[in-house]
C-alpha atoms as a PDB file:
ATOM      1  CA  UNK A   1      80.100   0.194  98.495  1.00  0.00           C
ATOM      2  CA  UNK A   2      81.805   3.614  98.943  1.00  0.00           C
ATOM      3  CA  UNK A   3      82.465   4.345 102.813  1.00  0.00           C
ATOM      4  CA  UNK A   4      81.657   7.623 103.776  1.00  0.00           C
ATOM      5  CA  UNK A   5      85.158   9.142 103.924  1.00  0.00           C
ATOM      6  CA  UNK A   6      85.519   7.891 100.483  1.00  0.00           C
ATOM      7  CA  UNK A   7      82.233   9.528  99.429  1.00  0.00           C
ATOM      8  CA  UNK A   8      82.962  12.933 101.350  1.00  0.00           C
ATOM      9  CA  UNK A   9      86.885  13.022 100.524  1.00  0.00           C
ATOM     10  CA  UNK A  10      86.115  12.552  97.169  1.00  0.00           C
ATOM     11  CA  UNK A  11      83.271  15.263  96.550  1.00  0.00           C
ATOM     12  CA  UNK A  12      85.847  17.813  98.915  1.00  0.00           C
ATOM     13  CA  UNK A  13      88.723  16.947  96.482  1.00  0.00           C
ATOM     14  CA  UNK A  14      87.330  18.695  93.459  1.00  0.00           C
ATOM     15  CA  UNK A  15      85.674  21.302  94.901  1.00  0.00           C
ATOM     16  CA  UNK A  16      87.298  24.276  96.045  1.00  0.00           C
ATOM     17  CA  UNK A  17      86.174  24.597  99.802  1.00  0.00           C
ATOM     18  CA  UNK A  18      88.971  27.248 100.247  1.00  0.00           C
ATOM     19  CA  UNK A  19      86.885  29.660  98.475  1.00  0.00           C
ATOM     20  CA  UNK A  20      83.819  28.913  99.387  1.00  0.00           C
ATOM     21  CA  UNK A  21      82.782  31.389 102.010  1.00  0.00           C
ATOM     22  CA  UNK A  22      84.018  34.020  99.531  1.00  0.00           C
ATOM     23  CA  UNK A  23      83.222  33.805  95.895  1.00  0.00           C
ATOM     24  CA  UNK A  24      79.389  34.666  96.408  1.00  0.00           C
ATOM     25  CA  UNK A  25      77.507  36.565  99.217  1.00  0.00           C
ATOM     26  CA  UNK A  26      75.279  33.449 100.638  1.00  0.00           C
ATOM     27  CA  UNK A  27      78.764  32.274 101.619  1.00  0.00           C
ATOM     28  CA  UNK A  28      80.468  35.698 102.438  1.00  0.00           C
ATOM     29  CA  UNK A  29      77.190  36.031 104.582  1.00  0.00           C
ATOM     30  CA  UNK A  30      77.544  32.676 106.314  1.00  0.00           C
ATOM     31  CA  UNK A  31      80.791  33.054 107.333  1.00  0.00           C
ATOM     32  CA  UNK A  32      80.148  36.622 109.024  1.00  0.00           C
ATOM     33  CA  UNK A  33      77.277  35.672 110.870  1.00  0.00           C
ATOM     34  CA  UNK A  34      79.033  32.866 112.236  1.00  0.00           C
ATOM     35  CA  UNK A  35      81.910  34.230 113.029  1.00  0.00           C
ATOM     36  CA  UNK A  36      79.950  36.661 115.258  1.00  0.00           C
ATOM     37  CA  UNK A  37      78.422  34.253 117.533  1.00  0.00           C
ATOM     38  CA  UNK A  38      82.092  32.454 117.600  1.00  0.00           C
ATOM     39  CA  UNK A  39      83.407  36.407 119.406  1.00  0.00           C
ATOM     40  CA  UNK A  40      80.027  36.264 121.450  1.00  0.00           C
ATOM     41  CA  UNK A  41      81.574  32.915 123.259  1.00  0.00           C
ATOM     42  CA  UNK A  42      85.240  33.496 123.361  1.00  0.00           C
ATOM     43  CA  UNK A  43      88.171  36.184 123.152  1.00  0.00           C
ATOM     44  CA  UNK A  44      91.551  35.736 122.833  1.00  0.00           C
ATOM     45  CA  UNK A  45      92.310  33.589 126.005  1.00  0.00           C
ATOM     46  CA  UNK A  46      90.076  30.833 124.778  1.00  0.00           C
ATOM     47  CA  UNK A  47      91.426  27.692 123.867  1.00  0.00           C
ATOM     48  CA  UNK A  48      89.353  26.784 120.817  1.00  0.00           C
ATOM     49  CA  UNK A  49      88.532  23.260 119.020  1.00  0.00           C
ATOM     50  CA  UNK A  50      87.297  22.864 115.468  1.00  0.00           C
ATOM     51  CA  UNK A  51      86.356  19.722 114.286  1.00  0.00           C
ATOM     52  CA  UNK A  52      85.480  19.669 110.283  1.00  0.00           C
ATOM     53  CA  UNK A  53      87.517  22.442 109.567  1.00  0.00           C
ATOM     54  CA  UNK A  54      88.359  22.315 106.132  1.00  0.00           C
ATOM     55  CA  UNK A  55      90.567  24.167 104.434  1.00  0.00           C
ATOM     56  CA  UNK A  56      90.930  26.023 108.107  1.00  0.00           C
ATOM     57  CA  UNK A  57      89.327  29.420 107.076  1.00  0.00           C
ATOM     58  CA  UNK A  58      87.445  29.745 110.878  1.00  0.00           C
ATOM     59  CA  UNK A  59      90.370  27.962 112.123  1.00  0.00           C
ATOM     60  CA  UNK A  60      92.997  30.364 110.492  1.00  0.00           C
ATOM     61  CA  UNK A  61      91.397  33.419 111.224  1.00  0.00           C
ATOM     62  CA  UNK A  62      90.855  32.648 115.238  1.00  0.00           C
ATOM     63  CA  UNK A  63      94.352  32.171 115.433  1.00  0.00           C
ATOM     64  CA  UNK A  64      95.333  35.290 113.640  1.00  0.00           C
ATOM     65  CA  UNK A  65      93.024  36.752 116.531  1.00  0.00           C
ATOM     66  CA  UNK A  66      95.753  35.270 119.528  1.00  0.00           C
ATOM     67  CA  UNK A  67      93.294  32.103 120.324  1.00  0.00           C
ATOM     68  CA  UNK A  68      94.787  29.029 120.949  1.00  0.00           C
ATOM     69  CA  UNK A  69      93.458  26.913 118.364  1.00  0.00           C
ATOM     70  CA  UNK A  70      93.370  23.360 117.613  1.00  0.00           C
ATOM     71  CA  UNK A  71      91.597  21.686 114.107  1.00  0.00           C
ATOM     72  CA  UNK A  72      90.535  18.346 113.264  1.00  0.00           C
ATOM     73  CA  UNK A  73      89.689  17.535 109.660  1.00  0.00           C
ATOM     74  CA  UNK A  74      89.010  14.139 108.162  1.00  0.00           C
ATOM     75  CA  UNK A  75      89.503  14.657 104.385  1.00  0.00           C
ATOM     76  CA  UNK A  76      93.359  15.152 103.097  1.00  0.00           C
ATOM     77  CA  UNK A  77      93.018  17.270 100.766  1.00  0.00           C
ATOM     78  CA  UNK A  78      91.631  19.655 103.129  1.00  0.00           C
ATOM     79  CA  UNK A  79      93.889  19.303 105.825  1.00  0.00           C
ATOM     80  CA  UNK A  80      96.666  19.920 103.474  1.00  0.00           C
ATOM     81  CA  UNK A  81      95.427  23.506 102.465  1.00  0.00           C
ATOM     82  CA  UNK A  82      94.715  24.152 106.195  1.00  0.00           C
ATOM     83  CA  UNK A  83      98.654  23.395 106.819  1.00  0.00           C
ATOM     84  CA  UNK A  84      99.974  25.458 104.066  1.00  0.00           C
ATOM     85  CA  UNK A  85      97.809  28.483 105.046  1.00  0.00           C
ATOM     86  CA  UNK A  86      98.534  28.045 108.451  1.00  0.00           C
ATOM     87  CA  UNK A  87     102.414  28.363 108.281  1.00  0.00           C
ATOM     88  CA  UNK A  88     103.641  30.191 111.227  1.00  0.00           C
ATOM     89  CA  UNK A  89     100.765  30.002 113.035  1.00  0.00           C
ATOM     90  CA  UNK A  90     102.361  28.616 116.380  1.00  0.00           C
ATOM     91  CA  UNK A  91      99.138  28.748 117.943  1.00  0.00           C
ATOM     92  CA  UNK A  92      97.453  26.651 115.015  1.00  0.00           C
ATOM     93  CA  UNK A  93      97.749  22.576 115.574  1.00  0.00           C
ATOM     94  CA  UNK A  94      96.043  20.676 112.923  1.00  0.00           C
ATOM     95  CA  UNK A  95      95.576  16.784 112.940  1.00  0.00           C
ATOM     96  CA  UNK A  96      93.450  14.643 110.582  1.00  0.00           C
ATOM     97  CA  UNK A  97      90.656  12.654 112.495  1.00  0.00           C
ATOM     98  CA  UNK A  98      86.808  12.031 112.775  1.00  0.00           C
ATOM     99  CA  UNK A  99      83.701  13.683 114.637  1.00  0.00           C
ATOM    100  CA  UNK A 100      82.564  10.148 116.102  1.00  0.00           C
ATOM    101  CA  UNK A 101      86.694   9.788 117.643  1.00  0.00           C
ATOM    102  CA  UNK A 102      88.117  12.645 119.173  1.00  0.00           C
ATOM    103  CA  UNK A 103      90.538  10.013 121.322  1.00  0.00           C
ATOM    104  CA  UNK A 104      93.592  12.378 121.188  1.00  0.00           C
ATOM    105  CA  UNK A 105      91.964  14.957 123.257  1.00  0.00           C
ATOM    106  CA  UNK A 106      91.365  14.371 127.161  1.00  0.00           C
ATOM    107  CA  UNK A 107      87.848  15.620 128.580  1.00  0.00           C
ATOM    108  CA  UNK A 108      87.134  18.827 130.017  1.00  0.00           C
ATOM    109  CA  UNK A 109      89.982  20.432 127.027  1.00  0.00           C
ATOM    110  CA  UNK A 110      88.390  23.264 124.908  1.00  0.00           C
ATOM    111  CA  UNK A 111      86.779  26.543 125.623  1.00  0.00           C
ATOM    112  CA  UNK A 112      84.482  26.558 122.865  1.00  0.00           C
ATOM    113  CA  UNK A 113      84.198  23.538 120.419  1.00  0.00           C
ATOM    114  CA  UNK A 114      83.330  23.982 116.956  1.00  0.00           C
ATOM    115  CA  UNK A 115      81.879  20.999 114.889  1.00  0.00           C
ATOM    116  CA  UNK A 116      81.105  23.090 111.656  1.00  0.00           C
ATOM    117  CA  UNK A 117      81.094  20.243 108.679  1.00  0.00           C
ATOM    118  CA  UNK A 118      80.440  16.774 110.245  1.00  0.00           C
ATOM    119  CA  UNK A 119      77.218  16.934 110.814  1.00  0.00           C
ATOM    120  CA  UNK A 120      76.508  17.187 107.022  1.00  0.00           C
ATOM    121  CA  UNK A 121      77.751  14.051 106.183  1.00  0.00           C
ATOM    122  CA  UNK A 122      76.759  11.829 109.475  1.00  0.00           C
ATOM    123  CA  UNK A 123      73.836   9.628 108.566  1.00  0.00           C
ATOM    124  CA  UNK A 124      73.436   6.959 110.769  1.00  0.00           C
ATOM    125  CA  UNK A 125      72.110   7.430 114.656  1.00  0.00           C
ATOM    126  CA  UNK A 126      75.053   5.957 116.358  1.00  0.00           C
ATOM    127  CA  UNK A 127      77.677   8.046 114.708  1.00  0.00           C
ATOM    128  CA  UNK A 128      75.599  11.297 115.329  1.00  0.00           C
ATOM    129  CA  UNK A 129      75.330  10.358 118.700  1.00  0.00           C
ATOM    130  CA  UNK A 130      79.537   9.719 118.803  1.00  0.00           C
ATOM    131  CA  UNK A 131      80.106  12.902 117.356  1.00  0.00           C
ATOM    132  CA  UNK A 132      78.123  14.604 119.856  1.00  0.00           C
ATOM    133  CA  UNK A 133      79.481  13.019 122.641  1.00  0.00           C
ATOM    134  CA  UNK A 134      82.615  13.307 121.877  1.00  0.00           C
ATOM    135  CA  UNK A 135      82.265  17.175 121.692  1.00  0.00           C
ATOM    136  CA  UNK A 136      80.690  17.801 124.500  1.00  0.00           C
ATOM    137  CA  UNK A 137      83.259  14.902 126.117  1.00  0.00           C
ATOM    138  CA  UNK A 138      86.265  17.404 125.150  1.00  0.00           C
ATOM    139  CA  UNK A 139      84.840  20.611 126.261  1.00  0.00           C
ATOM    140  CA  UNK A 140      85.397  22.159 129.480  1.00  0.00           C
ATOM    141  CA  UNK A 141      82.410  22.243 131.820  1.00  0.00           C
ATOM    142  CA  UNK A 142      80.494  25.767 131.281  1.00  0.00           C
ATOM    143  CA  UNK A 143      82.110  25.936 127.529  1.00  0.00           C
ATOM    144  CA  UNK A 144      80.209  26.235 124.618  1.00  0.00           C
ATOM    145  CA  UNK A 145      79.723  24.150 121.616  1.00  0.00           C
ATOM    146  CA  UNK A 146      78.351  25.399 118.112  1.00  0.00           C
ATOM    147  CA  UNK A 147      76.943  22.926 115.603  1.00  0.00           C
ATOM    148  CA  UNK A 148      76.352  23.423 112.439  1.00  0.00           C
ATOM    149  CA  UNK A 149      73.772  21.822 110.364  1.00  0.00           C
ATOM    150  CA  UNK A 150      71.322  21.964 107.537  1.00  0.00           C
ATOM    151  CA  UNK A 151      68.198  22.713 106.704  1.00  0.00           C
ATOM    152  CA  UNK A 152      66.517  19.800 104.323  1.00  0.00           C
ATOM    153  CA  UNK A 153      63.813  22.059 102.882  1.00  0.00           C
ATOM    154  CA  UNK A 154      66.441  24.523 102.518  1.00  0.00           C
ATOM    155  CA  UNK A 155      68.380  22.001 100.321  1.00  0.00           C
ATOM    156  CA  UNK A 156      65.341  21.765  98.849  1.00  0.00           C
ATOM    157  CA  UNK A 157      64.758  25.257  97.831  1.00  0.00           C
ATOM    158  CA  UNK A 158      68.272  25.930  96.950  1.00  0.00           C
ATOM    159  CA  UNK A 159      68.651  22.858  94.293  1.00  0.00           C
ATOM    160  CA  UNK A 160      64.994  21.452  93.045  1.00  0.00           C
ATOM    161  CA  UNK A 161      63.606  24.137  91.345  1.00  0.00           C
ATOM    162  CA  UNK A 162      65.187  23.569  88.239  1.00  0.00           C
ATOM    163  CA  UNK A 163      63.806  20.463  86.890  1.00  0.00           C
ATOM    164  CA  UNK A 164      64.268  18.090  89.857  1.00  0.00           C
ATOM    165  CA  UNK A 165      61.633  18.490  92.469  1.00  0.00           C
ATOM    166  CA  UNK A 166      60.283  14.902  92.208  1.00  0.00           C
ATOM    167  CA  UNK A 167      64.219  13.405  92.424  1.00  0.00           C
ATOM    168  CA  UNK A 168      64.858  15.630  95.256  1.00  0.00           C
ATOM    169  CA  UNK A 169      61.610  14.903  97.279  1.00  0.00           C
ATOM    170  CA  UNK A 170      62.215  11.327  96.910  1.00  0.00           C
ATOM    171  CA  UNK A 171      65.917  11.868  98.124  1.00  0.00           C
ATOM    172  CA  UNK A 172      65.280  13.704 101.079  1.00  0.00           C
ATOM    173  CA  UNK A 173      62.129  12.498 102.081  1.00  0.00           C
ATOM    174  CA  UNK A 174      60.007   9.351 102.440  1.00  0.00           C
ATOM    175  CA  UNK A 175      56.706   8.237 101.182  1.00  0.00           C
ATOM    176  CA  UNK A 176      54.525  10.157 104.158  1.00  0.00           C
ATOM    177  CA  UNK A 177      57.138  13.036 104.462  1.00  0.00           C
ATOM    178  CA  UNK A 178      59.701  11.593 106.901  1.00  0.00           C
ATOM    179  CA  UNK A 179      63.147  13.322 106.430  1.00  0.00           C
ATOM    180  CA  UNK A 180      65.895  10.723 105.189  1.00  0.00           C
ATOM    181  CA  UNK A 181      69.309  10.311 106.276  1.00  0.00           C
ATOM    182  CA  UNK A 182      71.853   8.198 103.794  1.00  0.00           C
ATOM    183  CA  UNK A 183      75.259   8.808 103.228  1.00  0.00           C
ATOM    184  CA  UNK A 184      75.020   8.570  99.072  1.00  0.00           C
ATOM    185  CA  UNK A 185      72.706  11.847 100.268  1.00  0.00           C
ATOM    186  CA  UNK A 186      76.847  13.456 100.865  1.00  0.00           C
ATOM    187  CA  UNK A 187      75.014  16.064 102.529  1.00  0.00           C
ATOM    188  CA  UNK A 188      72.068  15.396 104.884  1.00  0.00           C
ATOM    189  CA  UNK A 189      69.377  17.970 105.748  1.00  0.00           C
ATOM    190  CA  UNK A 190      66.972  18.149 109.167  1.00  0.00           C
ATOM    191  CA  UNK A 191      63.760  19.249 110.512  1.00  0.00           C
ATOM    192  CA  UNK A 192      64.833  22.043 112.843  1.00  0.00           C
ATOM    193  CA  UNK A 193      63.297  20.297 116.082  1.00  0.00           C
ATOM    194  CA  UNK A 194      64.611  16.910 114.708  1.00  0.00           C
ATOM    195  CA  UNK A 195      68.023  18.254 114.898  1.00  0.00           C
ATOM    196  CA  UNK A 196      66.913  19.877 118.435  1.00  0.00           C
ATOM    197  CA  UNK A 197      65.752  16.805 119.713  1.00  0.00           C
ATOM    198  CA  UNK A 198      69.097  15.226 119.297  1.00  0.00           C
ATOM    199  CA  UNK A 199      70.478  17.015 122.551  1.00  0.00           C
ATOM    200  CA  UNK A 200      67.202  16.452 124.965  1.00  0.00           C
ATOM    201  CA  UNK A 201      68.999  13.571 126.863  1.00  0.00           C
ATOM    202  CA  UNK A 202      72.616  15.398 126.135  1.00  0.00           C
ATOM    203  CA  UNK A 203      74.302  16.816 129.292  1.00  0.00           C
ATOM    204  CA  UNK A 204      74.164  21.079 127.789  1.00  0.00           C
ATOM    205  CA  UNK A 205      71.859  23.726 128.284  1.00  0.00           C
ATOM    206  CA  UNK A 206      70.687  25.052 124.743  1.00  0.00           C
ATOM    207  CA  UNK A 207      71.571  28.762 124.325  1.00  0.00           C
ATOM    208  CA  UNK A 208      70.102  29.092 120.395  1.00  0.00           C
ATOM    209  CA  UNK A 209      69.295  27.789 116.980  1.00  0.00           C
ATOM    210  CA  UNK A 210      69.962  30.427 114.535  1.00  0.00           C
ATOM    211  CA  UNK A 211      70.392  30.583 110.764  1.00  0.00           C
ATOM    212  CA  UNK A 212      73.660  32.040 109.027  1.00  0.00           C
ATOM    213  CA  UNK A 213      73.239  32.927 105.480  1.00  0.00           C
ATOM    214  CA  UNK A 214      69.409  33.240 105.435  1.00  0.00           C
ATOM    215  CA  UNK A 215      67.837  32.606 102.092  1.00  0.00           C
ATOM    216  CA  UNK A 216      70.329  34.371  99.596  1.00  0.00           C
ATOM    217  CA  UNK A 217      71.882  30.528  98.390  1.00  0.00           C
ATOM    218  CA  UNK A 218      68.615  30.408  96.119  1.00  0.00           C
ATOM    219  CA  UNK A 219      67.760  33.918  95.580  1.00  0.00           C
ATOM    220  CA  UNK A 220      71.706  34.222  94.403  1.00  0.00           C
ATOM    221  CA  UNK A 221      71.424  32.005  91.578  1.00  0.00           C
ATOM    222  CA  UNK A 222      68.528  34.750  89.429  1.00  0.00           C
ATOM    223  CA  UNK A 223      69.820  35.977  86.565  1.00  0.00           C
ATOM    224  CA  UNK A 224      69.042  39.846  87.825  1.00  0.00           C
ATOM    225  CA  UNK A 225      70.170  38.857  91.857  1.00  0.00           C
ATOM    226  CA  UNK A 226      72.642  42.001  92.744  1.00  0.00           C
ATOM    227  CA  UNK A 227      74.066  43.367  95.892  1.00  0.00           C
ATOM    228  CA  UNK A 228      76.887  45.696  96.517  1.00  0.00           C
ATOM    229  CA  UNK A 229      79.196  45.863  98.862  1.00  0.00           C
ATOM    230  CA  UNK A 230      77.252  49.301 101.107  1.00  0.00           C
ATOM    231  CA  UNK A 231      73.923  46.858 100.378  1.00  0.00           C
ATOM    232  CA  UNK A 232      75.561  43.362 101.775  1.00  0.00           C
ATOM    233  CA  UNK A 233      76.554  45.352 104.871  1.00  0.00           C
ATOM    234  CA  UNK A 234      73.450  46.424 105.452  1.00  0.00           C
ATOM    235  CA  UNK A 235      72.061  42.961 104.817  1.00  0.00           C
ATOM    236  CA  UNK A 236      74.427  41.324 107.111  1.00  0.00           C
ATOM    237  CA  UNK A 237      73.262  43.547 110.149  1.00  0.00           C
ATOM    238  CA  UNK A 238      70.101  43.234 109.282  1.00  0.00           C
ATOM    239  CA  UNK A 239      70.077  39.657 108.874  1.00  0.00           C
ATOM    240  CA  UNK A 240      71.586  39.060 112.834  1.00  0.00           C
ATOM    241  CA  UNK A 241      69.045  40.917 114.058  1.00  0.00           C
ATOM    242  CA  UNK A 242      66.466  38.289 112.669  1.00  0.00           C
ATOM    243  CA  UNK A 243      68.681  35.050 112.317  1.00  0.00           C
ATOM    244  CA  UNK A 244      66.946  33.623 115.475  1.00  0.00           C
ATOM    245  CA  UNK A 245      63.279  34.036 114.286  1.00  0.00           C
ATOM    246  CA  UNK A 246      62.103  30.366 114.173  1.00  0.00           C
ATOM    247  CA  UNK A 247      59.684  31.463 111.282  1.00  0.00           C
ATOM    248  CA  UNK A 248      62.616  31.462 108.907  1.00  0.00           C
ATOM    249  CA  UNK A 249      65.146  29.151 110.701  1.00  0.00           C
ATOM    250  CA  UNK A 250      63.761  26.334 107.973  1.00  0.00           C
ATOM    251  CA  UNK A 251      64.542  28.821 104.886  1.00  0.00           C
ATOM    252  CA  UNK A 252      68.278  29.087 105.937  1.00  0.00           C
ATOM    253  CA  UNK A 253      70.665  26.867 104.401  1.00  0.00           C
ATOM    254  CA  UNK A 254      73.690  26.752 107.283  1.00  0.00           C
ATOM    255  CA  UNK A 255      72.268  27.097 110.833  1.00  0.00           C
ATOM    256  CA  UNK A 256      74.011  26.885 114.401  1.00  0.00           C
ATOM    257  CA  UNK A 257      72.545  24.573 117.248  1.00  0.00           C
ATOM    258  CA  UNK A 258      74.352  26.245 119.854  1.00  0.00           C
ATOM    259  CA  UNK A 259      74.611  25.093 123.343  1.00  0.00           C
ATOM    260  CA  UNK A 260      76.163  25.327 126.838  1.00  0.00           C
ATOM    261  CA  UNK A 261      77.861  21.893 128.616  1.00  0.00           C
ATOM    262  CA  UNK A 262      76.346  21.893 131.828  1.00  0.00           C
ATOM    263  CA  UNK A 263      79.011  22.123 134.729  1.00  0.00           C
END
């Protein structure tokens, strides 16, 4: 059986993550949104951590800013884009690792942590539990950590509608409606309080749950969907002020548990 690097390294190596956050508008409006709760947590004297950082786009872009930035990303041919965009970037170090073993890093490090991929493809409790512990383990008392997860009736919404509700119900979800975690999933989807519940014994204070690209992932793919550029930045004010509403935190594909490590 496939491992789970081997399932998510191999999915990440023919798809163009790079690109991702900017060849349509759910992902142009993901990556604004988040980046503006990043700025609400740090400025340029923080010393930042992001673990799943693909291709390095957050990663890249926080160093451009003066942050000191460190990124962890487990599949190669990720890390390898991240490294050649990142050329000159003295204030960029990249390594490869894993969520559930950020050994290289002593406790207390990191100003803000950001763990914006792993938590996609973790399935099984013990590893969740790792990779939350180990972020919270490497960030400095009083810093804040963003993760980012998903939605399972927003995967649901975004990719059953076309044939394959009954193959995607029976995916995600068990007999009497139970959400499903597996790896051969490649990415995993939550209850928004399931997710929530995960840091009730953890030692933060949540801050927020909000959603980052809302429902335009679905709505994008109609045959008449159209926004221009004056329309999208409306939308994307818009949509912060309203990104927190827990009536439509289940409709957004990418959301943010964001939360505090208690000193």
């Amino acid at each position: 059986m496939s491992t789970r690097k081997e399932i998510v390294s191999s999915f990440y190596g023919q798809n163009d993550e790079d690109k991702r956050l900017e060849r349509t508008r759910h992902g142009q409006l993901e990556y604004y949104t988040t980046m503006t709760y990043i700025h609400r947590y740090a400025d340029k004297s923080s010393r930042i951590l992001e673990v799943g950082a693909g291709p390095g786009r957050y990663s890249i872009a926080l160093a451009k800013e003066g942050m000191d930035v460190t990124a962890v990303e487990l599949v190669e041919s990720n890390l390898a884009i991240l490294k050649e965009n990142s050329k000159g970037l003295k204030n960029l170090t990249s390594y490869q690792g894993d969520a559930t073993n950020l050994g290289m890093f002593e406790d207390n490090s990191f100003d803000e942590t950001l763990i914006f991929g792993p938590m996609y493809h973790l399935y099984e409790p013990d590893e969740v539990n790792r990779a939350i512990d180990e972020a919270i383990r490497v960030t400095k008392p009083g810093g804040v950590i963003l993760f980012a997860f998903i939605s399972v009736f927003a995967i649901m919404y975004a990719n059953y509608f076309y044939g394959r509700w009954t193959e995607g119900q029976e995916e995600n979800f068990t007999e009497d409606y139970q959400v499903r975690h597996f790896k051969e999933q490649l990415f995993t989807g939550y209850d928004i309080a399931e997710f929530e519940k995960l840091f009730h014994e953890k030692p933060v204070e949540w801050i927020t749950t909000t959603g980052v690209d809302g429902l335009l992932e679905p709505i994008e793919k109609r045959p008449d969907f159209y926004l221009s550029d004056e329309d999208f930045k409306a939308l994307a004010q818009w949509y912060l002020a309203f990104s927190e509403k827990r009536e439509l935190l289940g409709n957004t594909n990418h959301l943010l548990y964001i939360c505090r490590k208690k000193p």
